[in-house]
Protein backbone atom coordinates (compact mmCIF):
# COMPACT_ATOMS: atom_id res chain seq x y z
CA UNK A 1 103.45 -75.26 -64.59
CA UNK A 2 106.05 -74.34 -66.83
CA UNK A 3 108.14 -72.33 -64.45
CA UNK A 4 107.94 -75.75 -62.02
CA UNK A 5 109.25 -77.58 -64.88
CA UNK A 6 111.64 -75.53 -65.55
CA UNK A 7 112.92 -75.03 -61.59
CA UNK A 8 112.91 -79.02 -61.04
CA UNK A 9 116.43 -80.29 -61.35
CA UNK A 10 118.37 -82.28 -64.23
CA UNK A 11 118.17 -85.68 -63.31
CA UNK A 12 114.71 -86.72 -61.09
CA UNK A 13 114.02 -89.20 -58.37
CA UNK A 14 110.99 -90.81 -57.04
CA UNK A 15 110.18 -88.58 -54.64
CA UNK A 16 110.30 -85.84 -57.44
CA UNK A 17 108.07 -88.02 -59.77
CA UNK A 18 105.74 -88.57 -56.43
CA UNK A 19 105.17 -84.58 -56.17
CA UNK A 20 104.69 -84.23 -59.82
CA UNK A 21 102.45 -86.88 -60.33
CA UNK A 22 100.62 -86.68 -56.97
CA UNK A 23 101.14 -90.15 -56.36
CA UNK A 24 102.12 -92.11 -53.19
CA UNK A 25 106.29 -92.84 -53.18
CA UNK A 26 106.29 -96.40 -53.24
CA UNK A 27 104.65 -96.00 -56.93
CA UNK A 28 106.64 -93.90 -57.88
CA UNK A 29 109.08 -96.51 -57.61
CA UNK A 30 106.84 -98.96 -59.05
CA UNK A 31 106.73 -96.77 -62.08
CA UNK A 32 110.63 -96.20 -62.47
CA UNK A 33 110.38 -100.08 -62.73
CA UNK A 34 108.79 -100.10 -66.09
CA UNK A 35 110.42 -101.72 -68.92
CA UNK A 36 109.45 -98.43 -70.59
CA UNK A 37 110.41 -96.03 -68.31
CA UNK A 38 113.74 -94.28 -68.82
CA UNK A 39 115.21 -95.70 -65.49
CA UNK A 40 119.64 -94.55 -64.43
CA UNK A 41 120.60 -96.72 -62.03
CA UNK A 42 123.29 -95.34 -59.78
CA UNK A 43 124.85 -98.06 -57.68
CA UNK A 44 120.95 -98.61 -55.57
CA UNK A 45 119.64 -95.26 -56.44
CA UNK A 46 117.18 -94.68 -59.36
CA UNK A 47 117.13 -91.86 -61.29
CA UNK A 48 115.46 -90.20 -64.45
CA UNK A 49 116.72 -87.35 -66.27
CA UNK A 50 114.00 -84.58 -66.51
CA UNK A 51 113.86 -84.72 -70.63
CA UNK A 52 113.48 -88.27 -70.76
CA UNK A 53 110.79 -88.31 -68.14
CA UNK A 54 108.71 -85.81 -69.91
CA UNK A 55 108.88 -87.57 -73.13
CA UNK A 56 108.16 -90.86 -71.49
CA UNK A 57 105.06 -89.39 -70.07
CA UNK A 58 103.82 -87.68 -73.23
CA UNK A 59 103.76 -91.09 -74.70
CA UNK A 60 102.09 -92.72 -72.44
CA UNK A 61 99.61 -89.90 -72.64
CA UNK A 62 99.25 -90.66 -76.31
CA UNK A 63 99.09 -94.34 -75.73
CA UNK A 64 95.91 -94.13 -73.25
CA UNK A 65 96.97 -96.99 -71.62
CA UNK A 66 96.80 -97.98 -67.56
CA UNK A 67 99.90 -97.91 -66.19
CA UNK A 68 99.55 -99.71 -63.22
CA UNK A 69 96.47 -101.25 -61.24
């Protein structure tokens, strides 16, 4: 998992966050919509750089919480 990490580029977008999380594209976008979530906006695209998203999730590992229903 670690070398995936590692290989994944600088700055993520949904369909990057679909393939990690094994989740379906359009919640992927759904997720980038959080007020927590570390969202760049680039004219209409979203974007998330890779640190930021792997801190985000870490907390919301550590705040057991549902994200999303």
């Amino acid at each position: 998992m670690d070398n995936y990490i590692q290989d994944l580029p600088d700055i993520l977008s949904a369909q990057h966050i679909k393939k990690i999380l094994h989740i379906s594209e359009r919640r992927a976008y759904e997720i980038m919509e959080l007020k927590s979530f570390p969202l760049i906006r680039i004219g209409r695209s979203k974007r998330v750089s890779k640190d930021s998203f792997f801190s985000w999730l870490h907390e919301q590992e550590r705040k057991d919480e549902v994200l999303l229903n």
